[in-house]
C-alpha atoms as a PDB file:
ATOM      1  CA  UNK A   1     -56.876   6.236  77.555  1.00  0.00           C
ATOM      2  CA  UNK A   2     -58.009   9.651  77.280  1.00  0.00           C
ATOM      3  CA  UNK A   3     -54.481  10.407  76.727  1.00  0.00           C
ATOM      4  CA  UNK A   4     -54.154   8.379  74.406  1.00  0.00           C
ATOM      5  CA  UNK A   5     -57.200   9.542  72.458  1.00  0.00           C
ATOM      6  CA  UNK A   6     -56.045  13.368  72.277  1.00  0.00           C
ATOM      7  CA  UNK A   7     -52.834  12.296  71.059  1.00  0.00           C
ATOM      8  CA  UNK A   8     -54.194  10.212  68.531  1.00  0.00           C
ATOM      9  CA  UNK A   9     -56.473  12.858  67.423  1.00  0.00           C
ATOM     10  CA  UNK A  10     -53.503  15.384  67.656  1.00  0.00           C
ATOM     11  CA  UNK A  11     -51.425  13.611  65.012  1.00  0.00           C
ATOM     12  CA  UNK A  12     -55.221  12.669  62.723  1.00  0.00           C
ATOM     13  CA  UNK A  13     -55.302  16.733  63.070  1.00  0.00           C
ATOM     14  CA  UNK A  14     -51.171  17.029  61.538  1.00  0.00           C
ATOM     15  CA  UNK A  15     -52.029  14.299  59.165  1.00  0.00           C
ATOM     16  CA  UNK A  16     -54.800  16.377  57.706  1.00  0.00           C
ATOM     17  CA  UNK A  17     -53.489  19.607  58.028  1.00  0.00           C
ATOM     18  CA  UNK A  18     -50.228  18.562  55.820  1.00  0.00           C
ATOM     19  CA  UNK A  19     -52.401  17.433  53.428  1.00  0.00           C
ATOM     20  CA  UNK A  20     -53.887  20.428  53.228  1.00  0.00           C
ATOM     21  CA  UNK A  21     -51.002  22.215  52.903  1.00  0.00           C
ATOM     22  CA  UNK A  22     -49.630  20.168  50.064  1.00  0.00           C
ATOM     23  CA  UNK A  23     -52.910  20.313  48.019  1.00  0.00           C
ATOM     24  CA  UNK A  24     -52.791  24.560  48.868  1.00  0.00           C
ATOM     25  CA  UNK A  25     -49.261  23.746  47.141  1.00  0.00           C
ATOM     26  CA  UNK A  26     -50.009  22.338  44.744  1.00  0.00           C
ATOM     27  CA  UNK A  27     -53.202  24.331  43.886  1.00  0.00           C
ATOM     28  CA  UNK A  28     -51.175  27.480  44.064  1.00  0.00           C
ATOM     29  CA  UNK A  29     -48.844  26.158  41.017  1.00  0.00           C
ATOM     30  CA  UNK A  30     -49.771  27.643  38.033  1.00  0.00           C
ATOM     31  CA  UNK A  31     -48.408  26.682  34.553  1.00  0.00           C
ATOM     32  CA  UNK A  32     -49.719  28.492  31.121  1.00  0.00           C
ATOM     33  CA  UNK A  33     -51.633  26.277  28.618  1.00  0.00           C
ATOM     34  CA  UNK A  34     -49.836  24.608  25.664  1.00  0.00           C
ATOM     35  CA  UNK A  35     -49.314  27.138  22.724  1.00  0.00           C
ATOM     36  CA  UNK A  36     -52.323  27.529  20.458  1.00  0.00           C
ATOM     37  CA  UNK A  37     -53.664  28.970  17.229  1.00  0.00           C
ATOM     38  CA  UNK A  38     -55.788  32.130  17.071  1.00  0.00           C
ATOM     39  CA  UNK A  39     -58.864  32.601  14.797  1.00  0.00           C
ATOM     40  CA  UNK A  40     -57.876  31.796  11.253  1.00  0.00           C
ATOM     41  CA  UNK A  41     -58.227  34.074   8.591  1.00  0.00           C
ATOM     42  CA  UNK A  42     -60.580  33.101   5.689  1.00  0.00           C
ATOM     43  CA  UNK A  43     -58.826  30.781   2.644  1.00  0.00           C
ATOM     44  CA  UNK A  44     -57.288  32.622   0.166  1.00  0.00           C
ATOM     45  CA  UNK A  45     -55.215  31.187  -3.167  1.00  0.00           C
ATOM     46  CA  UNK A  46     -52.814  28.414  -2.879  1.00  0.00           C
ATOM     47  CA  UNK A  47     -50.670  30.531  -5.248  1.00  0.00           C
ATOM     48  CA  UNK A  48     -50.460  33.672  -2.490  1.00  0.00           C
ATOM     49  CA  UNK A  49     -48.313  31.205  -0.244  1.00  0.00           C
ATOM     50  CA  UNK A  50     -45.436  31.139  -2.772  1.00  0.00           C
ATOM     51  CA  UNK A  51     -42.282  33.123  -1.623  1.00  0.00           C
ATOM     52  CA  UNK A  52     -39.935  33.531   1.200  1.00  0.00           C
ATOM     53  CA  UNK A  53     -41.488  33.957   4.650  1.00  0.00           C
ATOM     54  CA  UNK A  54     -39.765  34.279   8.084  1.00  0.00           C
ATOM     55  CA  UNK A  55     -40.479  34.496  11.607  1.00  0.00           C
ATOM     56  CA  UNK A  56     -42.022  37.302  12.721  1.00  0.00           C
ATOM     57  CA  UNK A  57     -42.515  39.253  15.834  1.00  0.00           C
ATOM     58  CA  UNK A  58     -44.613  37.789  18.472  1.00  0.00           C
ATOM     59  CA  UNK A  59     -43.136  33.920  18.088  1.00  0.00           C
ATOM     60  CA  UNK A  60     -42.287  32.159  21.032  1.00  0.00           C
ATOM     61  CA  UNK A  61     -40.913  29.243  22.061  1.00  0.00           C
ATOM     62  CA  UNK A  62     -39.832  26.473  24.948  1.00  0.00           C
ATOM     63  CA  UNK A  63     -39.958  23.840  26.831  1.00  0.00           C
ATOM     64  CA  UNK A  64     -42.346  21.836  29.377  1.00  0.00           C
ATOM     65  CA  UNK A  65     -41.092  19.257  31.637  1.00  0.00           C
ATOM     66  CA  UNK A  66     -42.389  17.328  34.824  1.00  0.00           C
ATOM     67  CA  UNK A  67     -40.637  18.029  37.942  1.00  0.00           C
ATOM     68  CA  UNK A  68     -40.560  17.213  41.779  1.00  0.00           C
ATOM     69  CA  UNK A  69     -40.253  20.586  43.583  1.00  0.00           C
ATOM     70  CA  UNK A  70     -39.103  20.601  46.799  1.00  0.00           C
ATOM     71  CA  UNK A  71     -41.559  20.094  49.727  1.00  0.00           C
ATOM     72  CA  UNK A  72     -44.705  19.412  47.317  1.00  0.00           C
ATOM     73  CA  UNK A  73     -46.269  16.311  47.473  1.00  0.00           C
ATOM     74  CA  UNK A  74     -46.545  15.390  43.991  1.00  0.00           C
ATOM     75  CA  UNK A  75     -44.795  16.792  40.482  1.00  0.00           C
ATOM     76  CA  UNK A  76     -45.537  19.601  38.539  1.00  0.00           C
ATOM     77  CA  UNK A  77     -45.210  20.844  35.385  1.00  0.00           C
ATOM     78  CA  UNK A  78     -41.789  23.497  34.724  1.00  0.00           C
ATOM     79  CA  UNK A  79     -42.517  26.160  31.886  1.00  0.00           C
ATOM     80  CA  UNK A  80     -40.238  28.421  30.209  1.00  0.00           C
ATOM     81  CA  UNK A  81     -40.259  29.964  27.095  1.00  0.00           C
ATOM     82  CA  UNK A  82     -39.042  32.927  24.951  1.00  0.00           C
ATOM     83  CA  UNK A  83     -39.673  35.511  22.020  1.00  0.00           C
ATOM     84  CA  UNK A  84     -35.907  35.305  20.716  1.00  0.00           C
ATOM     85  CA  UNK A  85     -36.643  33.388  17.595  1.00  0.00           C
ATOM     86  CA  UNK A  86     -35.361  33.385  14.171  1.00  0.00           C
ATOM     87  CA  UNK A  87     -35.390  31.365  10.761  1.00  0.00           C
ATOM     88  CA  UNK A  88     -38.105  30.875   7.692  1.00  0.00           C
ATOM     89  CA  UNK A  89     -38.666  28.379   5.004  1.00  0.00           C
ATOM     90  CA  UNK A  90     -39.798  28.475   1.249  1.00  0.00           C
ATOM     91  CA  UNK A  91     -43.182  28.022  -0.517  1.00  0.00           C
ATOM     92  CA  UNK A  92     -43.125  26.569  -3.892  1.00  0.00           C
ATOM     93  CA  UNK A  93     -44.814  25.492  -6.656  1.00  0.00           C
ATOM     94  CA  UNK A  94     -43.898  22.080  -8.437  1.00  0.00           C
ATOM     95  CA  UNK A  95     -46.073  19.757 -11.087  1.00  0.00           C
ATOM     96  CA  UNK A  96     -49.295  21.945  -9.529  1.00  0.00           C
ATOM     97  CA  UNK A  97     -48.652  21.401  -6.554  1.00  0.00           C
ATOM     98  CA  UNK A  98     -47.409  23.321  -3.184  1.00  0.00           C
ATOM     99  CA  UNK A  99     -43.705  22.337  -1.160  1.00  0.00           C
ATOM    100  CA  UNK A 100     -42.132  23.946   1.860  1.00  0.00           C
ATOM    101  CA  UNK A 101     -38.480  23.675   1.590  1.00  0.00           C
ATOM    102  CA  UNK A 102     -35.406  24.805   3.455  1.00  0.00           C
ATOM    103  CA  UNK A 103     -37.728  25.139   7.045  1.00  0.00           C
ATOM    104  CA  UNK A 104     -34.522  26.180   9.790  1.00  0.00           C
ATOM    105  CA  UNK A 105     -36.157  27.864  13.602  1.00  0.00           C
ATOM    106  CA  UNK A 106     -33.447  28.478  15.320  1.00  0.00           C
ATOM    107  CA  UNK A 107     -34.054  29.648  19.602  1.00  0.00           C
ATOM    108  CA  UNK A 108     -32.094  31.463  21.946  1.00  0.00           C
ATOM    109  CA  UNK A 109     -31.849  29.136  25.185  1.00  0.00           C
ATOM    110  CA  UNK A 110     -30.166  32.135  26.673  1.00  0.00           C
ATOM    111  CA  UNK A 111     -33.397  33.655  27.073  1.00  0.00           C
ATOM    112  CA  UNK A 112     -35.736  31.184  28.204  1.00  0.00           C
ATOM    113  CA  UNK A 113     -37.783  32.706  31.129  1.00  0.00           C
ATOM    114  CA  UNK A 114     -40.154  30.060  33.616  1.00  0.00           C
ATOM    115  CA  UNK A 115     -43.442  31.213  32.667  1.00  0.00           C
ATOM    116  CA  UNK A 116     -45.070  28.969  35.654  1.00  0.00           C
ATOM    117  CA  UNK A 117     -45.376  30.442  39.097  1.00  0.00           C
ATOM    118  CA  UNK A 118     -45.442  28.802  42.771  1.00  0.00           C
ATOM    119  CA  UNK A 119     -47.038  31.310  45.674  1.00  0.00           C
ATOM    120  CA  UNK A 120     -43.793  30.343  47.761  1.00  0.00           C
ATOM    121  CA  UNK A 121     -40.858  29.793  45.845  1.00  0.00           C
ATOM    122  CA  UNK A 122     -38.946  31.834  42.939  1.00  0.00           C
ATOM    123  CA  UNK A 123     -38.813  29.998  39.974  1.00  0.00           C
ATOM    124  CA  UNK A 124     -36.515  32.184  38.280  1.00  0.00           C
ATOM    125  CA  UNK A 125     -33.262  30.635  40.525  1.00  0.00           C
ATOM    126  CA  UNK A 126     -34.428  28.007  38.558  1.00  0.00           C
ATOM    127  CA  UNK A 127     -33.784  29.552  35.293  1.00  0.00           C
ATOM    128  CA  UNK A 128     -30.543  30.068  36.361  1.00  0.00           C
ATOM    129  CA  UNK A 129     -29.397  26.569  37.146  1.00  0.00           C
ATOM    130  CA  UNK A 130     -30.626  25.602  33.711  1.00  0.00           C
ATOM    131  CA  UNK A 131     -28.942  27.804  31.540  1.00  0.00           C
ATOM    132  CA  UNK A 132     -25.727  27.824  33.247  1.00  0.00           C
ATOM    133  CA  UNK A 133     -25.129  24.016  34.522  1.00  0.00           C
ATOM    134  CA  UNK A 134     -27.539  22.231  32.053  1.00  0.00           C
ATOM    135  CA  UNK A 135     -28.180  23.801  28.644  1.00  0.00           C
ATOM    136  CA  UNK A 136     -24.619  25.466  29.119  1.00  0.00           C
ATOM    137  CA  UNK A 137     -25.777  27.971  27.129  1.00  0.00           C
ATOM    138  CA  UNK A 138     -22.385  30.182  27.318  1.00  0.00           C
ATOM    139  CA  UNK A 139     -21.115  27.009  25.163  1.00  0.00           C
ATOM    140  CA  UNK A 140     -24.236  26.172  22.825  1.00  0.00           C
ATOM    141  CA  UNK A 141     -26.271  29.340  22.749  1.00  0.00           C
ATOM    142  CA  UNK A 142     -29.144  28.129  20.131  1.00  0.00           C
ATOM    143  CA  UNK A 143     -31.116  25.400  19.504  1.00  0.00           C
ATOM    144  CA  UNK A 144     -31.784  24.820  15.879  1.00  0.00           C
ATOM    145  CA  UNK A 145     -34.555  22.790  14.051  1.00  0.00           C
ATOM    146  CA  UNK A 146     -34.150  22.028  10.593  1.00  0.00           C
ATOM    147  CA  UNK A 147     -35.805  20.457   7.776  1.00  0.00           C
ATOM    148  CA  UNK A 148     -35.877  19.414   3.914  1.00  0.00           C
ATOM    149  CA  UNK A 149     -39.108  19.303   2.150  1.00  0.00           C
ATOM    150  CA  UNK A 150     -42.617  19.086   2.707  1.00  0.00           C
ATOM    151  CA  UNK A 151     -45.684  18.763   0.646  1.00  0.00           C
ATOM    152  CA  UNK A 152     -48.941  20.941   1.524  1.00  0.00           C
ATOM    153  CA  UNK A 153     -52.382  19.456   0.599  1.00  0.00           C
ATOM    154  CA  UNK A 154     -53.563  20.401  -2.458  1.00  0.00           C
ATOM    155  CA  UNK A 155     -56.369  23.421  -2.938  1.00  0.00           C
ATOM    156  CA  UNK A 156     -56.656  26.909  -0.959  1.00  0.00           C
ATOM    157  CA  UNK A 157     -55.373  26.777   2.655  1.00  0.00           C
ATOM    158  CA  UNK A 158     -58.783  26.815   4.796  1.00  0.00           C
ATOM    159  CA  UNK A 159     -58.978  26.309   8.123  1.00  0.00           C
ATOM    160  CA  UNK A 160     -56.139  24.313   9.725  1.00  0.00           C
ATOM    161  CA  UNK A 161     -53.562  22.042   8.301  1.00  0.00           C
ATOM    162  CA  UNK A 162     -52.358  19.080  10.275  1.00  0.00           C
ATOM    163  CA  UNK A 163     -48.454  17.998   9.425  1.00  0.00           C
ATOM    164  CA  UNK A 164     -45.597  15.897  10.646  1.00  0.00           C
ATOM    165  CA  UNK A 165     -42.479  17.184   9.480  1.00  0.00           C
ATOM    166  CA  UNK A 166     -39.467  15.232  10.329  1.00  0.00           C
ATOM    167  CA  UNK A 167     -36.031  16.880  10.314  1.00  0.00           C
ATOM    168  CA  UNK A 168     -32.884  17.825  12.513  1.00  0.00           C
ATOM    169  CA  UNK A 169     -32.769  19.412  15.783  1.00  0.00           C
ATOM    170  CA  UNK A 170     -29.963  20.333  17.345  1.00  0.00           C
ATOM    171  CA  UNK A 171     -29.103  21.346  21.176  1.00  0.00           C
ATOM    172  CA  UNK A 172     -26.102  21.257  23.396  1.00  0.00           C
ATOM    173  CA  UNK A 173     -24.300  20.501  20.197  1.00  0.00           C
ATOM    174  CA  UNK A 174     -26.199  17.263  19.220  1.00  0.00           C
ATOM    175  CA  UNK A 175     -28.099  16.406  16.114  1.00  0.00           C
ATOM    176  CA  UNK A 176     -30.709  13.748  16.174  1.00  0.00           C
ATOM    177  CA  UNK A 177     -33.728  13.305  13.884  1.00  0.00           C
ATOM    178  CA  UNK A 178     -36.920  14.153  14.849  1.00  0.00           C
ATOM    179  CA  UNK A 179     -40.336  14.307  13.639  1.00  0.00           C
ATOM    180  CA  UNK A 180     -43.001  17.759  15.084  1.00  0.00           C
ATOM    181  CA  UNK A 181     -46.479  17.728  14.556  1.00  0.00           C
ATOM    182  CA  UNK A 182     -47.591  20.714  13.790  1.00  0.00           C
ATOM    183  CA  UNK A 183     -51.088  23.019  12.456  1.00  0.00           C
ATOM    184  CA  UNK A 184     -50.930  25.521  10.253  1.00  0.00           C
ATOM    185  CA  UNK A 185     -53.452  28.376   9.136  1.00  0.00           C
ATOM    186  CA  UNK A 186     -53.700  31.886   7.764  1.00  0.00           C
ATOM    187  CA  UNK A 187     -53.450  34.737   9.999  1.00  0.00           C
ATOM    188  CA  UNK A 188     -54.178  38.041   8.326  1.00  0.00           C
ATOM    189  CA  UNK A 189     -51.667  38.705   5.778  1.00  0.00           C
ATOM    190  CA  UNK A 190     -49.435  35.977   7.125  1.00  0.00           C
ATOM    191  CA  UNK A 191     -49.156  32.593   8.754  1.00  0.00           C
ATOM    192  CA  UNK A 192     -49.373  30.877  11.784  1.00  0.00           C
ATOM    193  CA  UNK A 193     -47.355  27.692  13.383  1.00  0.00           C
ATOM    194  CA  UNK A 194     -48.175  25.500  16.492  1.00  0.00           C
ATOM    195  CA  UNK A 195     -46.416  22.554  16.933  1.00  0.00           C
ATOM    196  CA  UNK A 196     -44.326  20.131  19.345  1.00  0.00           C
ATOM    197  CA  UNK A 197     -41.762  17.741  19.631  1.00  0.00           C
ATOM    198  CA  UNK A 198     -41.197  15.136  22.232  1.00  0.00           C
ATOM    199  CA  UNK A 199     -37.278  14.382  23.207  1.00  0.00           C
ATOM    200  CA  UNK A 200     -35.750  12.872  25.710  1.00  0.00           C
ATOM    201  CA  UNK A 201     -32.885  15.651  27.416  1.00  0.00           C
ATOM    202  CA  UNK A 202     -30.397  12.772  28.078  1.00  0.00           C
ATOM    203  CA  UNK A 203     -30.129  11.979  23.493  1.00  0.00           C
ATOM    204  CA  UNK A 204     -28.676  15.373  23.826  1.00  0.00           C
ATOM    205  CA  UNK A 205     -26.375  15.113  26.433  1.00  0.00           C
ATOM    206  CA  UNK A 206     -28.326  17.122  28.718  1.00  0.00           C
ATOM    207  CA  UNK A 207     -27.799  15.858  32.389  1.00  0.00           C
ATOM    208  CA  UNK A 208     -31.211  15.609  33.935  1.00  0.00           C
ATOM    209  CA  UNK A 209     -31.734  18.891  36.594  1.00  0.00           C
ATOM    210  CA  UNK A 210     -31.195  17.650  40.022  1.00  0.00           C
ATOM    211  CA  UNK A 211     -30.822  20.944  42.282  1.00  0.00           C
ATOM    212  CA  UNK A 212     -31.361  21.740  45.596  1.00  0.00           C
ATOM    213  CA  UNK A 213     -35.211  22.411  45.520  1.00  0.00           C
ATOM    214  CA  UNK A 214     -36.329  20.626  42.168  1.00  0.00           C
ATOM    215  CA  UNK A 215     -35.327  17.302  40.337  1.00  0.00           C
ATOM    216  CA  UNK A 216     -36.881  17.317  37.022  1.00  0.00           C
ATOM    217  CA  UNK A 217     -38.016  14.273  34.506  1.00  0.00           C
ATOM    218  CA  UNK A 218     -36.214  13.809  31.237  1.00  0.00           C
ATOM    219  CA  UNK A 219     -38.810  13.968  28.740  1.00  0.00           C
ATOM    220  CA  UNK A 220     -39.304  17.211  27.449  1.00  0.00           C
ATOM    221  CA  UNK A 221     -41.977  18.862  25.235  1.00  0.00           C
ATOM    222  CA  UNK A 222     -40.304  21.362  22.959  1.00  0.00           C
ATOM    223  CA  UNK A 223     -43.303  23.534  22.022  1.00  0.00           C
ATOM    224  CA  UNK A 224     -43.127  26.296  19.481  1.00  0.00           C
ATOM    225  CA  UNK A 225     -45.849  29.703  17.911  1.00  0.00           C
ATOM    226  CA  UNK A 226     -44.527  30.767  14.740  1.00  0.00           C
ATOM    227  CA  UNK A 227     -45.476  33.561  13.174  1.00  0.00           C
ATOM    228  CA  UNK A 228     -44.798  33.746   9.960  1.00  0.00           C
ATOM    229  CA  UNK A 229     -44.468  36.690   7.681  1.00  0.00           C
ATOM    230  CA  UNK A 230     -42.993  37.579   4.323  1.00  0.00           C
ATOM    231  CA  UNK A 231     -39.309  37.799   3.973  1.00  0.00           C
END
């Protein structure tokens, strides 16, 4: 019996203790927060937003998706993102009133980077498995968002403008529609973008990651920081 009770207690102990570890695990994962806006500059004129503007320096975007890491007890959340954007759209003025036309972002996949870290595993081989067996990125380098015409509310732009924009993106050489919900605002002399879309990898033809140490989810949050300046 009292053998019995120290082994019983022995494997309470490894019970415990592996929970432990997997909450350390997990607690140790760290992914950034979703893109946001800055402070917004104060309204100006409607008419100042007229012209050609394109991306700027300091724009990012990427992806977030759920995924089961090897050895962790529950899923987490992969993040990768990078700077290597491009593209612009038109401001103007029709019957008194503002339109955004010919909108095209276009992203280097090439580039994305895992911005989310684990205290015992290197995301970056992940990276690599991505670009090269998934996103084949050797074959379709960019992924490209584009879209028509959109109208802006009517008055100075104060504060922060909620849209849904619906248009084209492409990746791994498919086109689907989609619609992005997205904020806009002033940001010194220029303007600033946050937005995402929600797509699921496989309408692409994107094989879901299944690698060694990770298996990921197929819905994906394409998540994008534009900043906009004149061009």
């Amino acid at each position: 019996m009292r053998r019995g009770l120290i082994v019983g207690g022995a494997a309470v102990a490894l019970v415990v203790a592996i929970g432990g570890a997997g909450a350390m695990l997990i607690g140790s994962h760290q992914s950034p927060p979703r893109l946001a806006l800055g402070s917004p500059t104060p309204a100006g004129s409607a008419s100042d937003l007229v012209g050609r503007w394109k991306v700027g320096s300091g724009s990012e975007a990427g992806y977030r998706v759920r995924e089961q890491f090897i050895n962790q007890p529950a899923p987490t959340e992969a993040v990768a993102r990078t700077s290597h954007v491009a593209g612009g759209l038109n401001v103007v003025a029709a019957a008194g009133a503002l339109r955004v036309t010919n909108v095209q972002v276009t992203v280097d996949l090439a580039s994305l980077q895992s911005q989310d870290r684990y205290a015992t595993y290197q995301v970056y081989q992940r990276d690599f498995f991505i670009r090269t067996i998934y996103l084949e990125t050797n074959q379709y380098p960019a992924a490209e968002f584009k879209a028509g015409s959109v109208s802006l509310p009517s008055g100075p732009l104060s504060g922060t403008i909620t849209l849904s924009v619906s248009g084209k993106l492409t990746v791994h050489g498919v086109s689907r529609d989609v619609t992005t919900k997205l904020q806009v605002q002033r940001s010194g002399a220029g303007l600033e973008v946050v937005g995402s879309i929600d797509v699921d990898m496989r309408d692409y033809g994107v094989e879901v990651p299944s690698i060694a140490f990770t298996k990921a989810e197929p819905g994906v949050v394409i998540e994008y920081h534009l900043l906009l300046v004149r061009g």
